[in-house]
Protein backbone atom coordinates (compact mmCIF):
# COMPACT_ATOMS: atom_id res chain seq x y z
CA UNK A 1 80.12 92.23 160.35
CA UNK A 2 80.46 95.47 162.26
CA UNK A 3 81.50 96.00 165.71
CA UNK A 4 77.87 96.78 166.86
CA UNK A 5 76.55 93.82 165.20
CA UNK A 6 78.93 91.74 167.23
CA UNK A 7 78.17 93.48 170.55
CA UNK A 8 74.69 92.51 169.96
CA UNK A 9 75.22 89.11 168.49
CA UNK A 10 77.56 88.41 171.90
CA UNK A 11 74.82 90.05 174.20
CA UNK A 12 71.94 87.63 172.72
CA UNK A 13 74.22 84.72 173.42
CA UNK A 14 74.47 86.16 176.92
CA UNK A 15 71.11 86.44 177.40
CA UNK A 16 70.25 82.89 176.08
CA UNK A 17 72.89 81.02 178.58
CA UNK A 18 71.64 83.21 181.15
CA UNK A 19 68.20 81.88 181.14
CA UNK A 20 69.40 78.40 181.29
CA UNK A 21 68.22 76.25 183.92
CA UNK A 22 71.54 75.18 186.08
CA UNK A 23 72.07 71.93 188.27
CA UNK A 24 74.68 71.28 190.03
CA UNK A 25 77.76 69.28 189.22
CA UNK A 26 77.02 66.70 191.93
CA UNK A 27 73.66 65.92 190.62
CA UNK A 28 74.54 65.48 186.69
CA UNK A 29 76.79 62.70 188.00
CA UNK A 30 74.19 60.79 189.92
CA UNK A 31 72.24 61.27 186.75
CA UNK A 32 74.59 60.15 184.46
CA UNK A 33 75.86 57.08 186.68
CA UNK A 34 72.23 55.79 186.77
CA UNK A 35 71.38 56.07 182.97
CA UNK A 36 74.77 54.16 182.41
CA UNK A 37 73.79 51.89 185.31
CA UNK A 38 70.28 51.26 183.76
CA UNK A 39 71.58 50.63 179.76
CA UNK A 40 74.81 48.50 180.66
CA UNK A 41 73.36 46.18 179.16
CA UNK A 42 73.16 47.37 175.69
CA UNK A 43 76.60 48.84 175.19
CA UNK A 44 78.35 46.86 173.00
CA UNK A 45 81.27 48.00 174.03
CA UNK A 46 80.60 46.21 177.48
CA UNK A 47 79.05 42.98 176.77
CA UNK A 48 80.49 42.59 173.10
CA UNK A 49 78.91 41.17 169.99
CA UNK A 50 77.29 38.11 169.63
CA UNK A 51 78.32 37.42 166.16
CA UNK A 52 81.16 38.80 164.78
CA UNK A 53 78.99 39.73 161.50
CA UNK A 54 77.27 42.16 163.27
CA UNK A 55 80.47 44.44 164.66
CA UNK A 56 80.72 47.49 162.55
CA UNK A 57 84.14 48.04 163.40
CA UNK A 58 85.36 44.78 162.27
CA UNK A 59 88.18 44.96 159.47
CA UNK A 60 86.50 44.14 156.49
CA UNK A 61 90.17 42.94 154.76
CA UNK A 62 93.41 42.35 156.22
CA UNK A 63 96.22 44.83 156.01
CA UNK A 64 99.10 45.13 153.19
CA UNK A 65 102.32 46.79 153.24
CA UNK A 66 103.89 47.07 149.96
């Protein structure tokens, strides 16, 4: 790729984030507090499985050292 086809590629990308609607740190945080607020509930992670069948991360076999 040429130096002039770079230029442009790197302009276009310029252009693009450019006309991207911004918000403000401050407000992404309230947003993202209240989704994890709101779906709590769901994350395994946080309330754990009910059966230990249904965790995919579960070791399916025991280790072995040889």
């Amino acid at each position: 790729m040429s130096n002039v086809q770079q230029q442009k590629k790197m302009v276009e990308q310029l252009r693009l984030e450019c006309s991207m609607e911004r918000k403000a740190v401050s407000q992404c945080v309230k947003d993202m507090i209240h989704f994890m607020e709101e779906n709590n509930n769901k994350d395994f992670l946080v309330i754990g499985f009910a059966n230990k069948k249904d965790n995919p991360y579960q070791e399916k076999s025991g280790c072995s050292v040889l």
